[in-house]
N, C-alpha and C. Protein backbone atom coordinates (compact mmCIF):
# COMPACT_ATOMS: atom_id res chain seq x y z
N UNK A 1 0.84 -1.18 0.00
CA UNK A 1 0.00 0.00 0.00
C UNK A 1 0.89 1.24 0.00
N UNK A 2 0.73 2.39 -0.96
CA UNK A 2 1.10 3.88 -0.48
C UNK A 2 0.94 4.32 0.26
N UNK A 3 1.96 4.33 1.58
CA UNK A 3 2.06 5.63 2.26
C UNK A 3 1.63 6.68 2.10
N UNK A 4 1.96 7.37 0.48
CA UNK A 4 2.74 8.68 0.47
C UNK A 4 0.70 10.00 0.60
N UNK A 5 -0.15 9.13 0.24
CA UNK A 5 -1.36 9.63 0.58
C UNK A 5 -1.78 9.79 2.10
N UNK A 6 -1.42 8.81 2.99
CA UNK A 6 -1.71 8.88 4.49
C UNK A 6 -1.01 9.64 5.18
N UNK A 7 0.59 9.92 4.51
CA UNK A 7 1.77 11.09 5.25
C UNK A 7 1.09 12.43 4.43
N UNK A 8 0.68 12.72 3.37
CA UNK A 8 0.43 14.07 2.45
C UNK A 8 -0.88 14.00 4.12
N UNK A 9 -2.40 13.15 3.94
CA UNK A 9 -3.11 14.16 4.84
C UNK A 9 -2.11 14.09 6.21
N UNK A 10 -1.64 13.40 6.62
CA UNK A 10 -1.28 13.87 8.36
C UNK A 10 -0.60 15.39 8.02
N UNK A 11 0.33 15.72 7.31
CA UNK A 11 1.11 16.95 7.22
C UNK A 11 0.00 18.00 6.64
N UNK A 12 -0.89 17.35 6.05
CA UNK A 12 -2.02 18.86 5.88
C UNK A 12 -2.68 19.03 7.46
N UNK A 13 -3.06 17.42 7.98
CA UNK A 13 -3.53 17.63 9.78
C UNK A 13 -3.18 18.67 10.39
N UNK A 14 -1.54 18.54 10.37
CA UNK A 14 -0.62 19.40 11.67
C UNK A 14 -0.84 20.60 10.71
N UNK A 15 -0.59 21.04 9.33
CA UNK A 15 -0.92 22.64 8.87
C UNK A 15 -2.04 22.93 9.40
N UNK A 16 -3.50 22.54 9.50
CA UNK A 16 -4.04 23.01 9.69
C UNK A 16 -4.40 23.47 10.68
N UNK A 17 -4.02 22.49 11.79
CA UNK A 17 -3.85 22.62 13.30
C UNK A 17 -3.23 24.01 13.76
N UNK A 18 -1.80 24.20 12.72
CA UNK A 18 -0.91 24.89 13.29
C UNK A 18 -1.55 26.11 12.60
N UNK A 19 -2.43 25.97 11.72
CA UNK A 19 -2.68 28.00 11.05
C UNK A 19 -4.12 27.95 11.92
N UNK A 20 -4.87 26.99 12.68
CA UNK A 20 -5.87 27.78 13.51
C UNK A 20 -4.83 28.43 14.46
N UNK A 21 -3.99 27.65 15.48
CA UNK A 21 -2.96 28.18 16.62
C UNK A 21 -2.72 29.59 15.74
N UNK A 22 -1.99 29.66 14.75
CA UNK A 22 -1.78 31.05 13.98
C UNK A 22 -2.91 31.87 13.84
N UNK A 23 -4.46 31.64 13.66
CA UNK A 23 -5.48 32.42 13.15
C UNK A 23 -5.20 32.88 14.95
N UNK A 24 -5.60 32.14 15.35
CA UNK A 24 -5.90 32.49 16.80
C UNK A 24 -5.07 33.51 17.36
N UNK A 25 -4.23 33.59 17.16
CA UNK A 25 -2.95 34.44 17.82
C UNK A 25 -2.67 35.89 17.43
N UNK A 26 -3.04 35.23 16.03
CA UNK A 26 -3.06 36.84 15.23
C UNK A 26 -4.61 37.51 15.32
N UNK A 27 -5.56 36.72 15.76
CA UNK A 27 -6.67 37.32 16.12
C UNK A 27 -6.51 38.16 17.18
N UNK A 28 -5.97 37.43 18.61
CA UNK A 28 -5.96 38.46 19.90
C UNK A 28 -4.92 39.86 19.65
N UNK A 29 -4.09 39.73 18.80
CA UNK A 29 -3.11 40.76 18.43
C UNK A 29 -4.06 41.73 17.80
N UNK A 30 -4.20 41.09 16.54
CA UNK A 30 -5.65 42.43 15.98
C UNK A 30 -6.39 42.95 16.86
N UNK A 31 -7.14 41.62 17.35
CA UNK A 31 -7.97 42.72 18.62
C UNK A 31 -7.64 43.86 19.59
N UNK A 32 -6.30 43.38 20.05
CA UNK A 32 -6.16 44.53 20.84
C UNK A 32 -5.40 45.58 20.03
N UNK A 33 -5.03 45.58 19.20
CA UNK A 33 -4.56 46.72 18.36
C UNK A 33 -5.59 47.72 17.79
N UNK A 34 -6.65 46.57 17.10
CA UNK A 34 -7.98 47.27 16.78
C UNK A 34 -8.30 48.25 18.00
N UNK A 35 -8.73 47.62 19.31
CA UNK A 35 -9.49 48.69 20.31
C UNK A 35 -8.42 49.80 20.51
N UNK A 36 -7.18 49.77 20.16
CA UNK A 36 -6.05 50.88 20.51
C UNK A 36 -6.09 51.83 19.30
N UNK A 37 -6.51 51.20 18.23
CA UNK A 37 -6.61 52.07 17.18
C UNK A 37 -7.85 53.18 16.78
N UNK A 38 -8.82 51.97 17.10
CA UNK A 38 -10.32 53.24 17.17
C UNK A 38 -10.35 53.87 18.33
N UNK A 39 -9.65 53.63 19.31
CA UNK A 39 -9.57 55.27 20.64
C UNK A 39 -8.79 56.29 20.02
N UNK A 40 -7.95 55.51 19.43
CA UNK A 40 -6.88 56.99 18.76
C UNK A 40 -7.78 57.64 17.97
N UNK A 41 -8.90 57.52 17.18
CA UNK A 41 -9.51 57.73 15.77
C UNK A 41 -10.25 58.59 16.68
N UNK A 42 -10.99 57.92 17.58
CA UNK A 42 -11.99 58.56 18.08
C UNK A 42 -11.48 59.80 19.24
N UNK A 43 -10.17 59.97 20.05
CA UNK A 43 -9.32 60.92 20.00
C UNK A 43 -8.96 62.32 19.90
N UNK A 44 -8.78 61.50 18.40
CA UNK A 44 -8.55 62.74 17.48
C UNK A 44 -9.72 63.16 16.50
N UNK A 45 -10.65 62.84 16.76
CA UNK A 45 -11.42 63.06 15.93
C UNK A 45 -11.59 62.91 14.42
N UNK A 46 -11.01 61.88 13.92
CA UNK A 46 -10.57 61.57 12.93
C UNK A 46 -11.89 60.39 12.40
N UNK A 47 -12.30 60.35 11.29
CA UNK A 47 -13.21 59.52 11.03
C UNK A 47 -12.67 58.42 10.42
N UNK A 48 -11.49 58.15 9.62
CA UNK A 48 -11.24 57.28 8.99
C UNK A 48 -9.73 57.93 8.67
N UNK A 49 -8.82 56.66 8.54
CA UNK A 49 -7.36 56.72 8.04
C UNK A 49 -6.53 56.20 6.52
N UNK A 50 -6.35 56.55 6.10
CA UNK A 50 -6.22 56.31 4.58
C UNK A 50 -4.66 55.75 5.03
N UNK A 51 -3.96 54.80 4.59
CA UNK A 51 -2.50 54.54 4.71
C UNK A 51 -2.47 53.46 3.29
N UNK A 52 -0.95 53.36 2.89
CA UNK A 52 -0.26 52.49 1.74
C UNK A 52 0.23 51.18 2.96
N UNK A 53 0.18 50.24 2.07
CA UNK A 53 0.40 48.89 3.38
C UNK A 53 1.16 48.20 1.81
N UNK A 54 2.38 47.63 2.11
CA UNK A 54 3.29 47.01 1.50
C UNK A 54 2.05 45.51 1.35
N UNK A 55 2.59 45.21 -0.36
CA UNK A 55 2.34 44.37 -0.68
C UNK A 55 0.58 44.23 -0.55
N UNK A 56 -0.26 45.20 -0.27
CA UNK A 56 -1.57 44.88 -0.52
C UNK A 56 -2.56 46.33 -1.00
N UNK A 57 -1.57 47.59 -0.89
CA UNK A 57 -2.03 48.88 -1.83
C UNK A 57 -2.66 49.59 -0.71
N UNK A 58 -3.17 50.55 -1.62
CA UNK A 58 -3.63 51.88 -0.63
C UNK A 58 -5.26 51.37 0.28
N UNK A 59 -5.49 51.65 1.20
CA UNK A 59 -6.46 51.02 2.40
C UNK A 59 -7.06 52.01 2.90
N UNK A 60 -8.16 51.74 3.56
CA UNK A 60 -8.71 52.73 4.13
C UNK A 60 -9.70 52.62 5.62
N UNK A 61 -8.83 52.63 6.67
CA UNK A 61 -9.38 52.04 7.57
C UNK A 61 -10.37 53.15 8.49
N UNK A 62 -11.25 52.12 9.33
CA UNK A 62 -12.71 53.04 9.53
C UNK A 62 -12.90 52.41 10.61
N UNK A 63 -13.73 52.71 11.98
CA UNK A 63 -13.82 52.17 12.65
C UNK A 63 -15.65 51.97 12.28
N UNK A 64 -16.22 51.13 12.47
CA UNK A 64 -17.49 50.48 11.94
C UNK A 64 -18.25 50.02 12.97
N UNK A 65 -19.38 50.46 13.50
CA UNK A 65 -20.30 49.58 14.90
C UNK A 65 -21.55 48.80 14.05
N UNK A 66 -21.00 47.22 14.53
CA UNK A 66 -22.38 46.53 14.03
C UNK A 66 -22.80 46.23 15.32
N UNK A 67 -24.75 46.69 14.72
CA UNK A 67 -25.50 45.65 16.00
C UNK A 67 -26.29 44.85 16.11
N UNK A 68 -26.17 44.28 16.78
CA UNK A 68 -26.53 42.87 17.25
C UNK A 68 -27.82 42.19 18.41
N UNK A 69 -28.69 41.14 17.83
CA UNK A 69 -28.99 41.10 18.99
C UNK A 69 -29.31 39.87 19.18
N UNK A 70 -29.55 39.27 20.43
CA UNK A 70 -30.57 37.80 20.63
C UNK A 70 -30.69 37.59 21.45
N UNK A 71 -31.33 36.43 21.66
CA UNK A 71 -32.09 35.84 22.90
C UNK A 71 -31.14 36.13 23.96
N UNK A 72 -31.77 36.62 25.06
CA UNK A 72 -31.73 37.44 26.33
C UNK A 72 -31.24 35.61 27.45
N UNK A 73 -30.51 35.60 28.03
CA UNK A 73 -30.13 34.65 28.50
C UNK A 73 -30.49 33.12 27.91
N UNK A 74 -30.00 33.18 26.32
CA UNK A 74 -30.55 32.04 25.34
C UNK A 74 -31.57 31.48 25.64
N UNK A 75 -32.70 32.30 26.22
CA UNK A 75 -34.28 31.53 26.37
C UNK A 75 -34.79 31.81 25.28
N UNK A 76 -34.74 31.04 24.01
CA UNK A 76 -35.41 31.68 23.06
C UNK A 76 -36.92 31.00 23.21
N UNK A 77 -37.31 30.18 23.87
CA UNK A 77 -38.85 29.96 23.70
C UNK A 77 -39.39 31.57 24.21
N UNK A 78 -38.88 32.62 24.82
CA UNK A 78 -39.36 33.32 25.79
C UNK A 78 -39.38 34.72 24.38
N UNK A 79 -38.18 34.82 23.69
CA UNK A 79 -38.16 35.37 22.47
C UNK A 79 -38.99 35.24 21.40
N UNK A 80 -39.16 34.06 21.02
CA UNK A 80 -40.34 33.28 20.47
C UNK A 80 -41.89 33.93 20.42
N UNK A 81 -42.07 34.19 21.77
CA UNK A 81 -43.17 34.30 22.38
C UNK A 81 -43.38 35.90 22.08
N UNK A 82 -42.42 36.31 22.34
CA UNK A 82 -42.06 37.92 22.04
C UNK A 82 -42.75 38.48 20.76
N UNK A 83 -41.71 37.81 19.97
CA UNK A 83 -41.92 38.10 18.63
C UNK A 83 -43.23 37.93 18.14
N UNK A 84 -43.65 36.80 18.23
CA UNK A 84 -45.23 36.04 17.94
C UNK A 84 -45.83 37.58 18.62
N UNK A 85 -46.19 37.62 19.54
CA UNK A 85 -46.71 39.03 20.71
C UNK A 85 -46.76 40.37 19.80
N UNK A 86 -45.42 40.77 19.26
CA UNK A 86 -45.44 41.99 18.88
C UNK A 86 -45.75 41.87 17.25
N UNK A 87 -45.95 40.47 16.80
CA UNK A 87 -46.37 40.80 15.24
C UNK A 87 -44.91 40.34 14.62
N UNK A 88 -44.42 39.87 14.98
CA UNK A 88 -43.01 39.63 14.33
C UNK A 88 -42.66 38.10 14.02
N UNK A 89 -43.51 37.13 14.13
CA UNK A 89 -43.84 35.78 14.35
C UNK A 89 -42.93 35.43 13.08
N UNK A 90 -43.13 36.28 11.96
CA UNK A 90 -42.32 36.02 10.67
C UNK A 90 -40.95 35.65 10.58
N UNK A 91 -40.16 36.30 11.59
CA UNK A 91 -38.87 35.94 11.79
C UNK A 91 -38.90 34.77 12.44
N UNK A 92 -39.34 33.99 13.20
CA UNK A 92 -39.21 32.40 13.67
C UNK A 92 -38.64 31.41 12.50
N UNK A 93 -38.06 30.94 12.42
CA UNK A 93 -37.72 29.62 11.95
C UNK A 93 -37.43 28.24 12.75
N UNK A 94 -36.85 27.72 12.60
CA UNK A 94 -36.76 26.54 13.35
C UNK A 94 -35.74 27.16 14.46
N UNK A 95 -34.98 28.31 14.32
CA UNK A 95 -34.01 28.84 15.63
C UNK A 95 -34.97 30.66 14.83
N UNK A 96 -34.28 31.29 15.16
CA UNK A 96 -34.64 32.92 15.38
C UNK A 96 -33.06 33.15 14.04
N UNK A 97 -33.88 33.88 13.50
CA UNK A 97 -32.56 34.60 12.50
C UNK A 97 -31.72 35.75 13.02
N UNK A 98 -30.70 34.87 13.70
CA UNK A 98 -30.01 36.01 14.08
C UNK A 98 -29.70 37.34 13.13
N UNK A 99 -29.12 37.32 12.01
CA UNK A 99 -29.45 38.68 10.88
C UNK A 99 -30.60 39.29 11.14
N UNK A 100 -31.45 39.02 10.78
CA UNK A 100 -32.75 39.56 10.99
C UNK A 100 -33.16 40.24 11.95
N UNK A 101 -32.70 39.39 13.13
CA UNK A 101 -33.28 40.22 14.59
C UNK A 101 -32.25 41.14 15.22
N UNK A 102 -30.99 41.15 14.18
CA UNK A 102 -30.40 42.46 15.16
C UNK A 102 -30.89 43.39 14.25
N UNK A 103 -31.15 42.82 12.30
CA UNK A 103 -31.73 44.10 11.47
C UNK A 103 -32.83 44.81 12.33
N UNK A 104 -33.88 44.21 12.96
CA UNK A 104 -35.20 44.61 13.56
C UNK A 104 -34.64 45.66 15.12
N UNK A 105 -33.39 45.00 15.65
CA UNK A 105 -32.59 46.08 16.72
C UNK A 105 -32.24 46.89 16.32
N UNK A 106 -30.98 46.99 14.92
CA UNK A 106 -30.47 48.30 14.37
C UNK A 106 -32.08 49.18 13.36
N UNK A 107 -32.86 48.85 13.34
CA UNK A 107 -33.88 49.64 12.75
C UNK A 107 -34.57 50.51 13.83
N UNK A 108 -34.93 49.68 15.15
CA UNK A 108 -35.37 50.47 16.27
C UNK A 108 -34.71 51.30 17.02
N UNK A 109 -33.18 51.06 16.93
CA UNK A 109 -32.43 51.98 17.34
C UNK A 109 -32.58 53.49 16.96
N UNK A 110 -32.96 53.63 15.58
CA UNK A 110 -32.40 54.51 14.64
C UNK A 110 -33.41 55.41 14.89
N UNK A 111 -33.32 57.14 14.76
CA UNK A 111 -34.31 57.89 15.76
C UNK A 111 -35.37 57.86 14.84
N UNK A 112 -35.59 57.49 13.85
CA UNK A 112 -36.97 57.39 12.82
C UNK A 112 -37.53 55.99 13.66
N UNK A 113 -36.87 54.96 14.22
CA UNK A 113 -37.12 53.47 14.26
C UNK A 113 -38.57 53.45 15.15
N UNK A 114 -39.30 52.34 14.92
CA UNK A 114 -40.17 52.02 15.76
C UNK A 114 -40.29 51.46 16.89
N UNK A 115 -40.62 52.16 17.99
CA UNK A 115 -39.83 51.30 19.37
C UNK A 115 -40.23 50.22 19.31
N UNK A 116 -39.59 48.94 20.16
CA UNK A 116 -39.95 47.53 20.39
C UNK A 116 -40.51 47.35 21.67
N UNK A 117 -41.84 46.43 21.81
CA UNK A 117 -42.82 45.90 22.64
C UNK A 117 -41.40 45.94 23.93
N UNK A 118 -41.87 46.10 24.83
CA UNK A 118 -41.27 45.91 26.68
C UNK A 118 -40.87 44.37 26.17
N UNK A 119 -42.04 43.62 26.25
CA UNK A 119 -41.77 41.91 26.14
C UNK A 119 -41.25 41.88 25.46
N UNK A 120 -40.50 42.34 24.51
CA UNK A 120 -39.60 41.93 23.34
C UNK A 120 -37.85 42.61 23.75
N UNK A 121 -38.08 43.77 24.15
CA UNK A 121 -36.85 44.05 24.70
C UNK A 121 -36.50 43.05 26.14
N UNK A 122 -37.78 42.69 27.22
CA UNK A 122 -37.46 41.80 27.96
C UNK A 122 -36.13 40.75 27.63
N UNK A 123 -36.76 40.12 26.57
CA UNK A 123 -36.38 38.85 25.60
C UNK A 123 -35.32 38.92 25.00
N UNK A 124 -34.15 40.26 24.92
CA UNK A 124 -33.19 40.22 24.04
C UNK A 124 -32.44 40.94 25.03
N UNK A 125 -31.07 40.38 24.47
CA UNK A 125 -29.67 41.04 25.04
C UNK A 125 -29.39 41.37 23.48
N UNK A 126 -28.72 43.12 23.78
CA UNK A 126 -28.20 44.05 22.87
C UNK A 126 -26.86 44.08 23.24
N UNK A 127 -26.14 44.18 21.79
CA UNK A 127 -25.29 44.52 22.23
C UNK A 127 -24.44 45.41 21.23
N UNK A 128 -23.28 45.98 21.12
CA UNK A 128 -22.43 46.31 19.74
C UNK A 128 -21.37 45.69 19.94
N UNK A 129 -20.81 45.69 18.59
CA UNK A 129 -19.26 44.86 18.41
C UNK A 129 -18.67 45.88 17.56
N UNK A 130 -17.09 46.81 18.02
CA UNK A 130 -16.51 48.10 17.58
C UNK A 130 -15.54 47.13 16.81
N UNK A 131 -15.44 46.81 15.45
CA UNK A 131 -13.87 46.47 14.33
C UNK A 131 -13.70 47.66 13.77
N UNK A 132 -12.48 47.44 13.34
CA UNK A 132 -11.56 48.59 12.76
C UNK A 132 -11.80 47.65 11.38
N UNK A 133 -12.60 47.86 10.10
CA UNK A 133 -12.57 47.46 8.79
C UNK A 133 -11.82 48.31 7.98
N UNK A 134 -11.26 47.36 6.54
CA UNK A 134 -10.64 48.04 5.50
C UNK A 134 -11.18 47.35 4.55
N UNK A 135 -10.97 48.22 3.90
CA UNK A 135 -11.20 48.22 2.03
C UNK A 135 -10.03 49.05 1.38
N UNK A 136 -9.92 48.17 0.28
CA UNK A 136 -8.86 48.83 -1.06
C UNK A 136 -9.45 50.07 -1.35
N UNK A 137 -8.56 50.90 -1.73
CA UNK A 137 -8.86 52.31 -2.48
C UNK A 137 -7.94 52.11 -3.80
N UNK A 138 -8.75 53.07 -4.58
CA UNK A 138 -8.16 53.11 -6.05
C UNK A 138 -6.99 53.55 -6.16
């Protein structure tokens, strides 16, 4: 029998092993660089930073708040119930669409938004998540 197929996956095994250990590492680094970077932004009052980054072109970094929401101590039968309550029964699926139900949070947020039923805010933990995003510039 060939080996040389059972040694190729074990050595893709340990790569892959070893670039989560790598995703991971370089994640907590970003992170805390990220939160050091949008205090500076926010600071200085600066809305966004334009910089050249070797080997990937001109960038344009922004600090970005997405929000978020869901079931309030993961009781979602209690969310469920919520939603059904305030007319929102549509979003149920077999779990709650998370997309959806922070879209229905970031819409009520917004000072045009329509407030949400007591029992429905009961039912949800809010929250935001602050990244520092980029995009290519021309």
């Amino acid at each position: 029998m060939n080996l040389d197929p059972f040694r190729q996956f074990a050595m893709l095994k340990q790569e892959h092993t070893e670039s989560k250990e790598t995703t991971k590492r370089l994640r907590a680094l970003m992170d805390d660089l990220q939160e050091k970077l949008i205090d500076m932004l926010l600071e200085e009052g600066v809305s966004s930073m334009p910089i050249d980054v070797p080997n990937v072109g001109s960038v344009l970094l922004y600090p970005r708040v997405s929000t978020f929401a869901r079931a309030k101590d993961g009781d979602v039968d209690r969310l469920h119930l919520a939603l059904e309550n305030a007319g929102m029964g549509d979003v149920i699926k077999l779990g709650v669409n998370a997309q959806t139900l922070s879209a229905i949070a970031r819409d009520a947020d917004k000072p045009d938004g329509e407030a949400l039923p007591q029992e429905l805010i009961d039912a949800l933990s809010f929250g935001e998540k602050h990244e520092l995003a980029m995009r290519k510039q021309a």
